[in-house]
Structures are given as structure tokens and as C-alpha cells.
Protein backbone atom coordinates (compact mmCIF):
# COMPACT_ATOMS: atom_id res chain seq x y z
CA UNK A 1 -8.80 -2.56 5.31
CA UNK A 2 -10.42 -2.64 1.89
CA UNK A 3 -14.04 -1.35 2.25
CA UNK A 4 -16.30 -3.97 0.69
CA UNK A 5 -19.33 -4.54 3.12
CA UNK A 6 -21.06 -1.31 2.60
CA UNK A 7 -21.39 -1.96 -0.96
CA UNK A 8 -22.24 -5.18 -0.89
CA UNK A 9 -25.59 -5.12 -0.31
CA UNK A 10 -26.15 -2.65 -2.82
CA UNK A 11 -24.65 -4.20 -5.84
CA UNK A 12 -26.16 -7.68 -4.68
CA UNK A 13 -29.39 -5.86 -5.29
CA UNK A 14 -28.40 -4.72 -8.53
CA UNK A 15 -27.35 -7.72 -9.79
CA UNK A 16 -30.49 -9.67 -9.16
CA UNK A 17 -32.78 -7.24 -11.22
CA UNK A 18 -29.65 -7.08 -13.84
CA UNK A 19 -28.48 -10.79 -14.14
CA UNK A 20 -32.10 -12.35 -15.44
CA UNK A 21 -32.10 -9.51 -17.48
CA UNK A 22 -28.64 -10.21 -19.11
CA UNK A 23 -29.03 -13.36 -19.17
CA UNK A 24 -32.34 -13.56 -21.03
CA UNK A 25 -31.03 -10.97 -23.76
CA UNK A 26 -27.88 -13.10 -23.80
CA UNK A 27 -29.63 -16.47 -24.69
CA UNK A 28 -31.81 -15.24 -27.06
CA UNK A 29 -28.95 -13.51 -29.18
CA UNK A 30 -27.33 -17.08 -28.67
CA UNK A 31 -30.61 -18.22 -30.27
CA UNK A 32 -30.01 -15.97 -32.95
CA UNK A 33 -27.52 -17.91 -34.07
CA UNK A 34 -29.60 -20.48 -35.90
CA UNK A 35 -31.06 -17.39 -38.69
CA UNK A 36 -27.74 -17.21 -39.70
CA UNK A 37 -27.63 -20.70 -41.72
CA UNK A 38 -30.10 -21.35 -44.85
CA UNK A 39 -29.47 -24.76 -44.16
CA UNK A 40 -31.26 -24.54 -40.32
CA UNK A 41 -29.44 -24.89 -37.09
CA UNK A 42 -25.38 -25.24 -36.97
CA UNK A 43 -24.81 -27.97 -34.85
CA UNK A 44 -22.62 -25.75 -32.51
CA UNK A 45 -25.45 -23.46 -31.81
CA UNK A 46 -26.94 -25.82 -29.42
CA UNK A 47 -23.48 -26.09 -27.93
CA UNK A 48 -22.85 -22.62 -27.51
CA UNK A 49 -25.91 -22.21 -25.96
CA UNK A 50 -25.29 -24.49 -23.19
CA UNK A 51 -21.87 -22.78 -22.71
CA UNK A 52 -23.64 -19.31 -22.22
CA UNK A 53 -25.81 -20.91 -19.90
CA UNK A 54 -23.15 -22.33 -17.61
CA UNK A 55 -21.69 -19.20 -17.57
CA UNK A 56 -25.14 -17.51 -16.55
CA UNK A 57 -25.31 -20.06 -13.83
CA UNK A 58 -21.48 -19.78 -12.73
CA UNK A 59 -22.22 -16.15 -12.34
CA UNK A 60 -25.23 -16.72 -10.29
CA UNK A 61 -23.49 -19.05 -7.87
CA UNK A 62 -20.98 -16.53 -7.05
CA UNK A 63 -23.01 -14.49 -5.40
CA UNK A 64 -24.33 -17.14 -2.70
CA UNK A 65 -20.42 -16.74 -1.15
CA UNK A 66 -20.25 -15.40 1.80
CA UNK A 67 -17.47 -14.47 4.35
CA UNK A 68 -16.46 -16.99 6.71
CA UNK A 69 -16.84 -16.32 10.56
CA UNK A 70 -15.39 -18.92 13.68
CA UNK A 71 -17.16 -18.96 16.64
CA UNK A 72 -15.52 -17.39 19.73
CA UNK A 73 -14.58 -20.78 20.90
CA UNK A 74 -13.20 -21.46 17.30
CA UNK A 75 -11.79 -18.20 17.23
CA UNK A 76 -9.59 -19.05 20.36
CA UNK A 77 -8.81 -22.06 18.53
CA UNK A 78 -7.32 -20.02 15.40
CA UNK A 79 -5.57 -17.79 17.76
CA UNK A 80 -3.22 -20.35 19.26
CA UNK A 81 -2.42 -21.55 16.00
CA UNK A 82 1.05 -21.23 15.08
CA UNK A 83 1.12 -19.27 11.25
CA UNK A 84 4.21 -18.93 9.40
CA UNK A 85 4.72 -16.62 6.31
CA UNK A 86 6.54 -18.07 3.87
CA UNK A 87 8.10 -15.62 1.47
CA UNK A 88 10.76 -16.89 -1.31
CA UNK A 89 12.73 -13.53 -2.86
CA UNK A 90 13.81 -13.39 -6.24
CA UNK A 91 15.58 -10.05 -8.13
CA UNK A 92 12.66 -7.93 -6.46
CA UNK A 93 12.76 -4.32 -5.79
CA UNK A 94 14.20 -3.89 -2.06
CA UNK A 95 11.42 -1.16 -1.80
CA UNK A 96 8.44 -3.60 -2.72
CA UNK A 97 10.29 -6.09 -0.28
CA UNK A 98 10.42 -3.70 2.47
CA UNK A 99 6.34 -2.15 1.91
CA UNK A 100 5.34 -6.18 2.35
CA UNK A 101 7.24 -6.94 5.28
CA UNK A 102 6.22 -3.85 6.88
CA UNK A 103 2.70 -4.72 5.91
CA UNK A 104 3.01 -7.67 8.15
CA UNK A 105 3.74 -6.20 11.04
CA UNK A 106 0.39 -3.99 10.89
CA UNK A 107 -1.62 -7.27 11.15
CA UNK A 108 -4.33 -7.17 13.17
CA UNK A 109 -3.44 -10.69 13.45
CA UNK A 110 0.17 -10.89 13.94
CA UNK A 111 2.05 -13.96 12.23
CA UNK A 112 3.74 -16.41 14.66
CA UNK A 113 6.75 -15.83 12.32
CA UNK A 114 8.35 -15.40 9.05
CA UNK A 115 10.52 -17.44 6.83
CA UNK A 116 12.14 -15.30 4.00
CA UNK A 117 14.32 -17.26 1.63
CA UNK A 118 16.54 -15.47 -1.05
CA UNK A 119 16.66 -17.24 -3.97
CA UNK A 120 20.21 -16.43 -5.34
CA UNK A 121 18.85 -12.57 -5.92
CA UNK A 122 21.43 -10.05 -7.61
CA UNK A 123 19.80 -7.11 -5.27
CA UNK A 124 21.39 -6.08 -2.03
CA UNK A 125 18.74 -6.61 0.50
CA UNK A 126 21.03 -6.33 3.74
CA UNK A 127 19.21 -2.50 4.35
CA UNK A 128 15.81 -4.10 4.33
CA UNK A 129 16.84 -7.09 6.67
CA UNK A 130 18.79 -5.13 8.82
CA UNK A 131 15.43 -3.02 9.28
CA UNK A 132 13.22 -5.88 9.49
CA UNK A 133 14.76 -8.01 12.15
CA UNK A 134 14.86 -5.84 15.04
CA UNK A 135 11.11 -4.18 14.11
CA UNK A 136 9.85 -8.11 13.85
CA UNK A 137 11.52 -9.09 17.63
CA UNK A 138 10.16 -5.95 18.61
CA UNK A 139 6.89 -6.87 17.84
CA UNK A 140 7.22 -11.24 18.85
CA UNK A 141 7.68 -12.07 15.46
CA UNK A 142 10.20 -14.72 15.03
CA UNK A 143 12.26 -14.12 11.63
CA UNK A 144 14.59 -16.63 9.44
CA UNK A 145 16.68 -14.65 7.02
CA UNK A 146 17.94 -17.17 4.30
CA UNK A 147 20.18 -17.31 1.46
CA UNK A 148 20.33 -19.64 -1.20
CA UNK A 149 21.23 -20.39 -4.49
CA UNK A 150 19.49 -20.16 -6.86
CA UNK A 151 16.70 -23.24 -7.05
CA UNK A 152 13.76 -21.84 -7.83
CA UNK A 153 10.57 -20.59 -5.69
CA UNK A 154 9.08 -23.81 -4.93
CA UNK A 155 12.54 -25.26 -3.16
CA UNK A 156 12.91 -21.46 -2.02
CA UNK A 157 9.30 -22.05 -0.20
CA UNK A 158 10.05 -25.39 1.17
CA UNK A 159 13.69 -24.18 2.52
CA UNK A 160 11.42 -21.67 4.50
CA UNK A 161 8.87 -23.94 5.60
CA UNK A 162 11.65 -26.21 6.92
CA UNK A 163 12.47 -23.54 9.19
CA UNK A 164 9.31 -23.49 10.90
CA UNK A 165 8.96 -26.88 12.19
CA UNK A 166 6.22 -25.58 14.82
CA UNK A 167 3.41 -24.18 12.00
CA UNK A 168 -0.22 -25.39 12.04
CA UNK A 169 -0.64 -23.03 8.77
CA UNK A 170 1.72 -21.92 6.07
CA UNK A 171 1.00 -18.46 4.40
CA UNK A 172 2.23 -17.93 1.12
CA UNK A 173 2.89 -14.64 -0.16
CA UNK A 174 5.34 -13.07 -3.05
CA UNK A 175 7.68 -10.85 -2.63
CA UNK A 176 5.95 -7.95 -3.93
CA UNK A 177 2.63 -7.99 -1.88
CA UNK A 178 1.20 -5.80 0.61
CA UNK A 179 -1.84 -7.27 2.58
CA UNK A 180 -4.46 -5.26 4.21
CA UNK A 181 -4.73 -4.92 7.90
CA UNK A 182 -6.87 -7.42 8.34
CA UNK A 183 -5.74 -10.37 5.59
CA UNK A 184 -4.11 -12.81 8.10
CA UNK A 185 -6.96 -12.73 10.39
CA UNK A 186 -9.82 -12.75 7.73
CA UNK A 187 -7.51 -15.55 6.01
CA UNK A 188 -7.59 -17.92 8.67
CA UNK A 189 -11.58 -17.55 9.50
CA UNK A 190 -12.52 -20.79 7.41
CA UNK A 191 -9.90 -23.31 9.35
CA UNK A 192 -12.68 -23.69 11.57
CA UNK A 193 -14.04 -26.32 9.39
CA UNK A 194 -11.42 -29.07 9.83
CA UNK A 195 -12.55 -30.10 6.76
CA UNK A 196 -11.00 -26.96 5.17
CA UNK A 197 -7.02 -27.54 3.29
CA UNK A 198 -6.88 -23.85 1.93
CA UNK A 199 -7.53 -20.55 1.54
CA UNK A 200 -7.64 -17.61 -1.14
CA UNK A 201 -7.25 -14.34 -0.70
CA UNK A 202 -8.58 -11.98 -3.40
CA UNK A 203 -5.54 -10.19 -5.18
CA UNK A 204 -6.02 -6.53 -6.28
CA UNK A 205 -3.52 -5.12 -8.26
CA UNK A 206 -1.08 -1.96 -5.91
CA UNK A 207 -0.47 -0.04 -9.05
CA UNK A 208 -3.41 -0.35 -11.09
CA UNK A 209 -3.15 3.10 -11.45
CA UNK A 210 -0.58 2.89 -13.47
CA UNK A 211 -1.73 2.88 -16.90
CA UNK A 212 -4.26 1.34 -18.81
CA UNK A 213 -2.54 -2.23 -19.05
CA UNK A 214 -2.53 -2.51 -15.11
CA UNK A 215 -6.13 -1.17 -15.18
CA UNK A 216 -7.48 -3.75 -17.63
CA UNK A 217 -5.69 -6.39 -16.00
CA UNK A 218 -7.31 -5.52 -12.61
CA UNK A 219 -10.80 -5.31 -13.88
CA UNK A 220 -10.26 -9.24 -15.09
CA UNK A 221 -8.19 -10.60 -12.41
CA UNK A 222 -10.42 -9.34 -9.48
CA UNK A 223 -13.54 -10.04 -11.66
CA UNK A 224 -12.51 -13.79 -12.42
CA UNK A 225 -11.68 -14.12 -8.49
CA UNK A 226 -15.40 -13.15 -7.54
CA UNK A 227 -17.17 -15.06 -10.45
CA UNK A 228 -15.69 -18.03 -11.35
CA UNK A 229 -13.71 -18.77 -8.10
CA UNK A 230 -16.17 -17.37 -5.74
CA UNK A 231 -18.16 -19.98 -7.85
CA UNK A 232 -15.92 -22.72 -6.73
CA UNK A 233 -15.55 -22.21 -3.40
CA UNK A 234 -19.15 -22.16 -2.67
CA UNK A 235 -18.76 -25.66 -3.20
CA UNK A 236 -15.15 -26.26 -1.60
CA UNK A 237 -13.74 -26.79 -4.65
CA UNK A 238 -11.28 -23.61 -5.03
CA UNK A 239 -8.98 -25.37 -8.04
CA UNK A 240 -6.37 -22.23 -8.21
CA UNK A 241 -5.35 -20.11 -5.33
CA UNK A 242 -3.66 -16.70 -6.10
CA UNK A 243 0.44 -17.03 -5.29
CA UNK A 244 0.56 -14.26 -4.11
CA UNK A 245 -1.49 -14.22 -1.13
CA UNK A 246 -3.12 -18.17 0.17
CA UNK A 247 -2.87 -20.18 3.17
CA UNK A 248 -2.75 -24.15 3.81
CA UNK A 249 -2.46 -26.53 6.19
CA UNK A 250 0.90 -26.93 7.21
CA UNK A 251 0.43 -30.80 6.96
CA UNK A 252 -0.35 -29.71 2.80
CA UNK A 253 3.18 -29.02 2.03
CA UNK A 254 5.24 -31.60 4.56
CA UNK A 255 3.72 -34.60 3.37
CA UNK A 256 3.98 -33.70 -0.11
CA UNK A 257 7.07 -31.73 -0.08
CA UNK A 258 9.26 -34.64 -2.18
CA UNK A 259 5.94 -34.04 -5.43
CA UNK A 260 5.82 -30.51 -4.91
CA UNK A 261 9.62 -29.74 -5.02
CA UNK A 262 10.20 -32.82 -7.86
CA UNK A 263 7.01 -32.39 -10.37
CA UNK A 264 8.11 -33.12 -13.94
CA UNK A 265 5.78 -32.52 -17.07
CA UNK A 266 6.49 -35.35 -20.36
CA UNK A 267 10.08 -35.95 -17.95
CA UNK A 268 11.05 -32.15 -17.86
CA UNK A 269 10.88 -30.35 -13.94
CA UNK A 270 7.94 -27.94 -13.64
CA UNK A 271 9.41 -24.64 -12.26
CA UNK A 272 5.92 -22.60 -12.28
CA UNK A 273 2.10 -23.21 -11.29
CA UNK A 274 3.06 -23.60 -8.33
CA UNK A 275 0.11 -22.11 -6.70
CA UNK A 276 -1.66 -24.40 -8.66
CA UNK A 277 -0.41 -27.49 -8.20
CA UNK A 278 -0.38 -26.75 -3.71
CA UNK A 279 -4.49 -26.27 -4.44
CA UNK A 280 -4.43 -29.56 -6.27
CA UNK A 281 -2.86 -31.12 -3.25
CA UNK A 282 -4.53 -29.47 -1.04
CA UNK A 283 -7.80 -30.20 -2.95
CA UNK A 284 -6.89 -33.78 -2.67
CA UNK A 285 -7.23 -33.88 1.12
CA UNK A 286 -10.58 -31.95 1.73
CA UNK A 287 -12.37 -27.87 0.88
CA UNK A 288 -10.18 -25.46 -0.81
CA UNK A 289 -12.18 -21.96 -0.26
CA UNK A 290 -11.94 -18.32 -0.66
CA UNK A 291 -12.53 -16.01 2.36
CA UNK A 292 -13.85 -12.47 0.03
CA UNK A 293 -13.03 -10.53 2.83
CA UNK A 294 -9.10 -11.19 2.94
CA UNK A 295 -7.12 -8.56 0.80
CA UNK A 296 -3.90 -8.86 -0.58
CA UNK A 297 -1.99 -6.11 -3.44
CA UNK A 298 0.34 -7.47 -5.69
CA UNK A 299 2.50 -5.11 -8.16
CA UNK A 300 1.45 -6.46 -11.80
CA UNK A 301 3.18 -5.71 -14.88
CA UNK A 302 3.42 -2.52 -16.72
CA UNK A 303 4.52 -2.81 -19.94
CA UNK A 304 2.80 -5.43 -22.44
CA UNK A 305 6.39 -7.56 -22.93
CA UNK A 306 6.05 -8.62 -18.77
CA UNK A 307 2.16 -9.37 -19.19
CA UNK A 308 2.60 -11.62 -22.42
CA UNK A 309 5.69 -13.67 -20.78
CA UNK A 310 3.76 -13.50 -17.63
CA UNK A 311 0.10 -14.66 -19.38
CA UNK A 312 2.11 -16.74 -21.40
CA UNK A 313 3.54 -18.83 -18.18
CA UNK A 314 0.02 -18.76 -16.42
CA UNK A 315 -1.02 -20.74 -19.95
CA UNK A 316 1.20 -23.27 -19.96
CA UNK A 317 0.60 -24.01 -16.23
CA UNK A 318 -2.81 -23.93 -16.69
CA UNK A 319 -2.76 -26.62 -19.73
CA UNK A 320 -0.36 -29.00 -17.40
CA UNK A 321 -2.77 -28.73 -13.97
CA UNK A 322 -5.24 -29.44 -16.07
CA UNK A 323 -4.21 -33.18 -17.36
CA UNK A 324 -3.00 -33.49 -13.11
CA UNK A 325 -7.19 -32.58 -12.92
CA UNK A 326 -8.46 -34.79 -14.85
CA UNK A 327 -6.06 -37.54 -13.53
CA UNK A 328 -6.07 -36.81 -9.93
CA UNK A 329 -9.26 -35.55 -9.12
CA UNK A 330 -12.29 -37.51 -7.85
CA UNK A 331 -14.78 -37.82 -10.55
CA UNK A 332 -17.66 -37.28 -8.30
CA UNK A 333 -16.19 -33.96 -7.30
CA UNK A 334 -17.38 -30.49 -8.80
CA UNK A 335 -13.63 -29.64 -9.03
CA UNK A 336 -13.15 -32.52 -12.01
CA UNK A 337 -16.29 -31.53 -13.64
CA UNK A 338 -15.21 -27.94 -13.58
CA UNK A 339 -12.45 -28.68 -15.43
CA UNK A 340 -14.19 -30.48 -17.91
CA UNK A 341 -16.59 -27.71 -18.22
CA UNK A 342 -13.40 -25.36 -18.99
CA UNK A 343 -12.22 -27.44 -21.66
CA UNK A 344 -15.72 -27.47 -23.41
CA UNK A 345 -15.81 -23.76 -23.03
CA UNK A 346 -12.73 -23.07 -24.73
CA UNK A 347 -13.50 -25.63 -27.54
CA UNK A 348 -16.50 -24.37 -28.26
CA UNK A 349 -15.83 -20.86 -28.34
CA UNK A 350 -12.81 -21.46 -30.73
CA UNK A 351 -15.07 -23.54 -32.82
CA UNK A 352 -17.67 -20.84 -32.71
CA UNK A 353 -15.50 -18.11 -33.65
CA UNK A 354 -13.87 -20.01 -37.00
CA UNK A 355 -17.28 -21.03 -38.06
CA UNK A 356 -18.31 -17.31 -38.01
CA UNK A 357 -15.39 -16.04 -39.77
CA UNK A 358 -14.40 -19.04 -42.31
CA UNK A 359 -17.57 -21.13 -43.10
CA UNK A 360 -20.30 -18.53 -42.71
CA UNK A 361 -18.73 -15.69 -45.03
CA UNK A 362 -21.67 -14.35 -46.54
CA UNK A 363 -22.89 -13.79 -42.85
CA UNK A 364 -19.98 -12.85 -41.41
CA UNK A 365 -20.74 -9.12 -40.30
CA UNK A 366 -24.11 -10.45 -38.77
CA UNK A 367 -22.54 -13.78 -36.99
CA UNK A 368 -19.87 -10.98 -35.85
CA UNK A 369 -22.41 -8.50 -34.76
CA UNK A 370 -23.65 -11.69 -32.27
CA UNK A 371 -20.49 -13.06 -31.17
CA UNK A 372 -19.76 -9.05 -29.83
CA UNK A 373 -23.41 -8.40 -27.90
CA UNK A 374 -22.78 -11.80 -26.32
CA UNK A 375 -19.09 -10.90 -25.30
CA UNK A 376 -20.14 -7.66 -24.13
CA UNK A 377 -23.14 -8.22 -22.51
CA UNK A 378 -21.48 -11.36 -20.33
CA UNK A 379 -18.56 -8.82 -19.66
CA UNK A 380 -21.15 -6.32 -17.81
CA UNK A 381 -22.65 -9.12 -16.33
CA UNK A 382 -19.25 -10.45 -14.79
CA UNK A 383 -17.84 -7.33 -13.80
CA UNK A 384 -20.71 -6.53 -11.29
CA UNK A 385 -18.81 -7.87 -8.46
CA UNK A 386 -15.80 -5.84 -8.97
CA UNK A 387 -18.00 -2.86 -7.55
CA UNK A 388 -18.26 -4.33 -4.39
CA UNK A 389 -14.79 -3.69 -4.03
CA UNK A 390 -13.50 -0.28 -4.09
CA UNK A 391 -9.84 0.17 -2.40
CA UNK A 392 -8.88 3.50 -0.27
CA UNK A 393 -10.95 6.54 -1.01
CA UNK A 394 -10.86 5.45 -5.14
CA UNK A 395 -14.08 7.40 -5.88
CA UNK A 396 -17.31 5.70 -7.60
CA UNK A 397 -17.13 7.24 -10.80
CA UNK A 398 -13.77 5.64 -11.18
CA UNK A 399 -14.66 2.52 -10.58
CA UNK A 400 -17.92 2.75 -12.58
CA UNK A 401 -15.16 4.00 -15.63
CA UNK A 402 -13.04 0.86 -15.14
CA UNK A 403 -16.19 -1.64 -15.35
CA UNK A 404 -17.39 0.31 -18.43
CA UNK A 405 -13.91 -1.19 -20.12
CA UNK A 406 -15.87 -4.17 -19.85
CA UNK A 407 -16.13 -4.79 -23.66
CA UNK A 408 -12.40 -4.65 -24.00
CA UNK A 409 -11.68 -6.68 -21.35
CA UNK A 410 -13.85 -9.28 -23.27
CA UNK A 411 -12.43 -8.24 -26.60
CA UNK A 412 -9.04 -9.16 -25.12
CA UNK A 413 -9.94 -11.91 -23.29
CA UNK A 414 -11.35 -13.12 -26.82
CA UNK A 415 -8.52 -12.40 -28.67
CA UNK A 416 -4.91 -12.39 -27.35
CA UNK A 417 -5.59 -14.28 -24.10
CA UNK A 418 -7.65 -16.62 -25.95
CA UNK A 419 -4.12 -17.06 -28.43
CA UNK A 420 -2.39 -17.27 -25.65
CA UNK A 421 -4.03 -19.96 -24.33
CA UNK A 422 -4.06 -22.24 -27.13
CA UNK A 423 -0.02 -21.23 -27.41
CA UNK A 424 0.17 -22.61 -23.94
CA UNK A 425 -1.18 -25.56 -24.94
CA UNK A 426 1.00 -26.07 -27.43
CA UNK A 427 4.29 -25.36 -25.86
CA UNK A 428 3.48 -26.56 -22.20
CA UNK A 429 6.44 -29.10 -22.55
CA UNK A 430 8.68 -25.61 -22.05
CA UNK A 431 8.85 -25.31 -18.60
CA UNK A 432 11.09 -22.87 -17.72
CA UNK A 433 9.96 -19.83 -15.82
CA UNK A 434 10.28 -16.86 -18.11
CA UNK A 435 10.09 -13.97 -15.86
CA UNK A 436 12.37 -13.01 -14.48
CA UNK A 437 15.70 -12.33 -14.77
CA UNK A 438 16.16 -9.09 -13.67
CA UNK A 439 14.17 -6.32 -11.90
CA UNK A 440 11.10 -5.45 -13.80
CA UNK A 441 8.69 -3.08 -11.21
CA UNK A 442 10.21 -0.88 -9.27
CA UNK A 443 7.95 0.63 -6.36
CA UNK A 444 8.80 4.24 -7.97
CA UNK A 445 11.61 6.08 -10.03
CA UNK A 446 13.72 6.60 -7.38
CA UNK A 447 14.11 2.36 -7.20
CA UNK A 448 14.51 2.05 -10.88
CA UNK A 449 17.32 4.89 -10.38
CA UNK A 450 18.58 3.11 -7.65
CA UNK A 451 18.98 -0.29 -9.59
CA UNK A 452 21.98 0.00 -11.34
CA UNK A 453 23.61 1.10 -7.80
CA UNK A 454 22.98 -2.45 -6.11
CA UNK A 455 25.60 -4.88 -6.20
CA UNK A 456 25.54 -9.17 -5.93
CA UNK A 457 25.10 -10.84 -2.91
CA UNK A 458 27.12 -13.52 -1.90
CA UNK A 459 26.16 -16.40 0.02
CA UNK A 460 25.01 -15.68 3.42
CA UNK A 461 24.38 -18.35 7.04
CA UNK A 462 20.69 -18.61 7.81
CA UNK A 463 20.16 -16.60 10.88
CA UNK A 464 17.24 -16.17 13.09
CA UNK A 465 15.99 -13.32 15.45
CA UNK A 466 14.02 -14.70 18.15
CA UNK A 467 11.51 -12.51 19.75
């Protein structure tokens, strides 16, 4: 399991002589702002200002989150639950298939059983299900092998759903992802509260080793999970869970199966977010949380071509979920005013950052200067949490190195994923998936060599292996 209790206390500590600190130097550079004008205050100053301090405060909530824990009576509750991985397969590497099925059967909690649809995949996968069968009967974990064509991963999800009839939860997990020993049982700890529709796991990346893209994208990705998420589910109000690792209420997706599988954007089907859209629905019925103690590794990309078409899709299902937000969601909730909150954020940093370079020219390295000690200094302040978590025996200085990327991570936050997002925007009517037509991360060389060996599948009869 993924050592994060020992540190905990340590970096909670830390941050609470560091985060007044921050924040104090980071309001009154905000304040700066108004020195920069002969004519007095801009009128986004006061703006901005109010945008760093929800930030501050965001920040701050994060760390009242705490791991959720069922009573012993609860706990024999959760146990005779029936959970069901679902896990839809599309063109991955029969390698990363096999590492997160066998990563399932080392479950301190084993699943009830396991639904794997193949989405009309050009890889040969009969090795890895003619492996996984007999280990999963072996072990009393009913398995349904399916083949389809190809539909897409939400009808690929709900084709494996169908074949549990008996789940009380549905886990959702790509293809790709390895979960720690403990995930399913530390992923199921909040169901206690009956109140409770979902759960996120927090998403590390398996090969952020791999160069300084995967690193990077690790530092942000685990960082936004235990800020602004850990944020949210303080309050029940979790508005994305990670794809690749979550689990809901089985009632979640068979009563809304028919908007789930049919969701169309200005008339055109919606063939991503759908992560997204399952917390939206799930949000609708009750608390959407995190549990920070469930673990899950997904394979990112590797090269910058998968993590711009990638980004690029995450955008434009960002910018639809959040008109579904705004309409859907109760305006009493913290989840709609989150969203609002988002939107302000992003206009006012945009407006912030063309005032600086196009109306304030004869200020411009000074307004510049600013805009960089602010983005830095709320980069350290973010990325505090992401030493609590320190995977394997990855030693402290290495993790210390990856936080003190900080400033990039801001810089590209900033700058590309900030583009990226207002390109997302603008094309969100484009709803195809992007990614991906082929296999793009291998789980080493000797896959990628492998590749060109594997031949189509053809259709195959859903079969099951009963324990």
C-alpha cells in the first residue's frame, strides 16, 4: 500500500506555519497590483484579489479531509456487499491489461466479481484471459469476458454492468490501472453514510518516472486531487471523480443508464467525460467524496502529442459538464457555487494576464514580475500535499525535487493548459474521443516490440467463469 500516514502529520504541521505565511506574501503582492496604474486601482485588482483569496481558502479546506472509517458493525455491512469491477478495454497493451487484473486479485478486499468488456480492440487478448479466468475462480471471483463492437466506453461499461445484475457497488477502473492492496477496501469505507453516491480514489501516475512530461503531470494531477477535490469532498460535493479508479452506487448507473449511454451536446452524442458526467448523477442523488487513503496507478502519456489530445479532450468535457452544472445542480449546493467560482477564476485570470501584457505596456516587466511571485508562490503552497504521498521506497529528496518544479507546473498550467482550456471551450461541439486509435503506452519495450506481432480479434460469445 502507498505509505501516506507517517507523513501526514508532519507535512500537516508544515503547512500550517507555511500557508499564513504564503498566503499573506501572496495578497499583498496581489495588492501590489494597484502601484502599477497612475490612474489608481484597475478595477480587476479587487477581483483578482478575491480570486487569490478563494484559492488561499480552497487550500486551507483541504486539509480538514480526513480518511473515512465504518464501524465494525458497518464494516460487516460493507463486507456483504456485492462489488463489481467494471472494466471496458480498448487497443490497450495486453501487458498493462494483465498487471491490473492481477492487481485485483491481491485485494485485501476481494471484488465479488469482474465484468471486462472489449470494445472492438485490434489486440489479441486471448493469453491474458486465458490466464485470468482460472486465477479469478481460483480465488471466488466471478469473471464475464465480453466482446463487442466497437461502441464506445460508456456502452462498453454499461454492457458490463448488465452482467452483474447482483451489485450493490460498481467500481470503475481503466484498462491500464493497477490499484494498491488496499484500494477496494479503503474505497468502500465512506458507503457507510447512506447518504454517500460515490467515491474517488486518488490517481498517481505508474510511470512517472518516465521522463519529465509524466513527472510534471504527476506533480499537478495528484496535487489538484488533494487541494481542490479534497476541498470538495469535505463538503460532499466531489464534482469530478478520476476514471480511472471511482466507485458508485450500483442504483447510480441503472436508473440512469438510458442519459448516461444517450448524452448529446448542441444534438451531437458525447463519447468522453464520462467520469464526469456519473459524478454529476451521482451528485444529483446525495455526497460524492474522496477516501485519501484509496490508491490507484494509471499509465499517463509520454510524449507531448498524447498529453495535448488527451488535455485537449479533458477541456472540452470540462466546458460541457460545466453548462450540465449550472443547469442541473441545486443552487443551494457548494457543488453549483464551485462551479461558478471556476468560471470567475478563469475569467479573471485571462483578464488579468491581457491587461498586464496589452494595456499596461510601460509596466509590463513589473505587472509580469507580480503575476510570476503569485504563480509561484500559490504553486509551493498547493503542492504541499503531494509530500504526504510518497509511493514504494521513492526517496525524500526525490520527491522534495519534483515539488521544487512547482513554478513550472504553474508556468504551464498558466500557459498551455490555460490555451487549452479556452480551445476547449471553443470547440466543445467536437465530441469525438481523440485518443485512441491505436496502442500508445506500452508497459515496456518488449510490448511495443511485441505490437506489430498481434493480430484482430474477431467477435467472440460472452462467457463467464463461475467460482
Amino acid at each position: 500500500m502507498t505509505d501516506v500516514s507517517a507523513r501526514h502529520r508532519r507535512v500537516l504541521v508544515a503547512a500550517t506555519v507555511t500557508i499564513p505565511l504564503l498566503g499573506y506574501f501572496v495578497l499583498r503582492r496581489v495588492e501590489a497590483f494597484t502601484f502599477l496604474s497612475e490612474g489608481g486601482r484597475p478595477p480587476f485588482v479587487v477581483l483578482y484579489t478575491l480570486t487569490c483569496a478563494w484559492l488561499l481558502w480552497q487550500t486551507l479546506l483541504a486539509y480538514g479531509e480526513r480518511p473515512h472509517r465504518a464501524s465494525p458493525e458497518e464494516q460487516r455491512l460493507l463486507d456483504a456487499a456485492h462489488v463489481a469491477v467494471l472494466i471496458p478495454v480498448y487497443n490497450e497493451d495486453a501487458a498493462l491489461l494483465r498487471r491490473s487484473l492481477a492487481s485485483l486479485l491481491q485485494q485485501t478486499r476481494l471484488p465479488d466479481s469482474v465484468s471486462i468488456t472489449d470494445d472492438g480492440s485490434s489486440v489479441d487478448y486471448t493469453a491474458v484471459r486465458d490466464w485470468f479466468e482460472p486465477a479469478a475462480a481460483a480465488a471466488g471471483v466471478l469473471v464475464t469476458w465480453q466482446r463487442t463492437e466497437n461502441l464506445g466506453k460508456r456502452h462498453a461499461q454499461l454492457t458490463a454492468a448488465t452482467a452483474c445484475p447482483d451489485a450493490d457497488y460498481f467500481v470503475t477502473i481503466d484498462s491500464d490501472v493497477e490499484l494498491d492492496p488496499h484500494a477496494l477496501d479503503e474505497l468502500h469505507q465512506p458507503f457507510k453514510d447512506r447518504n454517500v453516491q460515490s467515491v474517488a480514489a486518488v490517481v498517481l501516475s505508474t510511470n512517472v518516472h518516465a521522463n519529465w512530461l509524466t513527472r510534471l503531470f504527476d506533480l499537478y494531477a495528484v496535487t489538484w486531487q488533494l487541494t481542490e477535490r479534497s476541498a470538495q469532498s469535505l463538503l460532499g460535493a466531489v464534482v469530478v471523480n478520476t476514471g480511472s479508479c471511482a466507485s458508485y452506487r450500483a442504483a447510480v448507473l441503472r436508473d440512469h443508464a438510458d442519459a448516461y449511454r444517450d448524452e448529446t451536446f448542441m444534438g451531437r452524442p458525447v463519447t468522453f467525460s464520462d467520469d464526469s458526467l456519473l459524478t454529476l448523477l451521482a451528485k444529483l442523488r446525495g455526497r460524492t467524496v474522496q477516501q485519501p487513503t484509496a490508491f490507484a496507478h494509471a499509465t499517463m502519456p509520454q510524449n507531448l502529442s498524447h498529453h495535448i489530445r488527451q488535455q485537449v479532450r479533458w477541456m472540452r468535457g470540462s466546458a460541457i459538464r460545466s453548462f450540465w452544472r449550472i443547469r442541473y445542480l441545486p443552487v443551494s449546493g457548494y457543488a453549483f457555487w464551485h462551479q461558478v467560482c471556476n468560471w470567475f477564476i478563469t475569467l479573471t485570470t485571462t483578464a488579468a494576464l491581457v491587461w498586464f501584457l496589452f494595456l499596461q505596456p510601460a509596466n509590463r516587466t513589473a505587472s509580469l514580475t507580480v503575476v510570476l511571485l503569485v504563480a509561484i508562490a500559490f504553486g509551493y503552497l498547493r503542492c504541499l500535499r503531494y509530500l504526504t504521498i510518497r509511493p514504494g521506497n521513492e526517496p525524500l529528496r526525490v520527491r522534495l525535487l519534483v515539488v521544487a518544479c512547482a513554478p513550472l507546473m504553474a508556468l504551464w498550467s498558466l500557459t498551455v493548459l490555460r490555451v487549452l482550456r479556452w480551445y476547449g471551450l471553443a470547440t466543445c461541439a467536437r465530441t469525438d474521443w481523440l485518443t485512441r486509435g491505436k496502442v500508445e503506452v506500452y508497459a515496456d519495450a518488449t510490448s511495443a516490440a511485441a505490437a506489430s506481432d498481434m493480430r484482430p480479434m474477431a467477435a467472440a460469445t460472452p462467457r463467464r467463469t463461475a467460482p
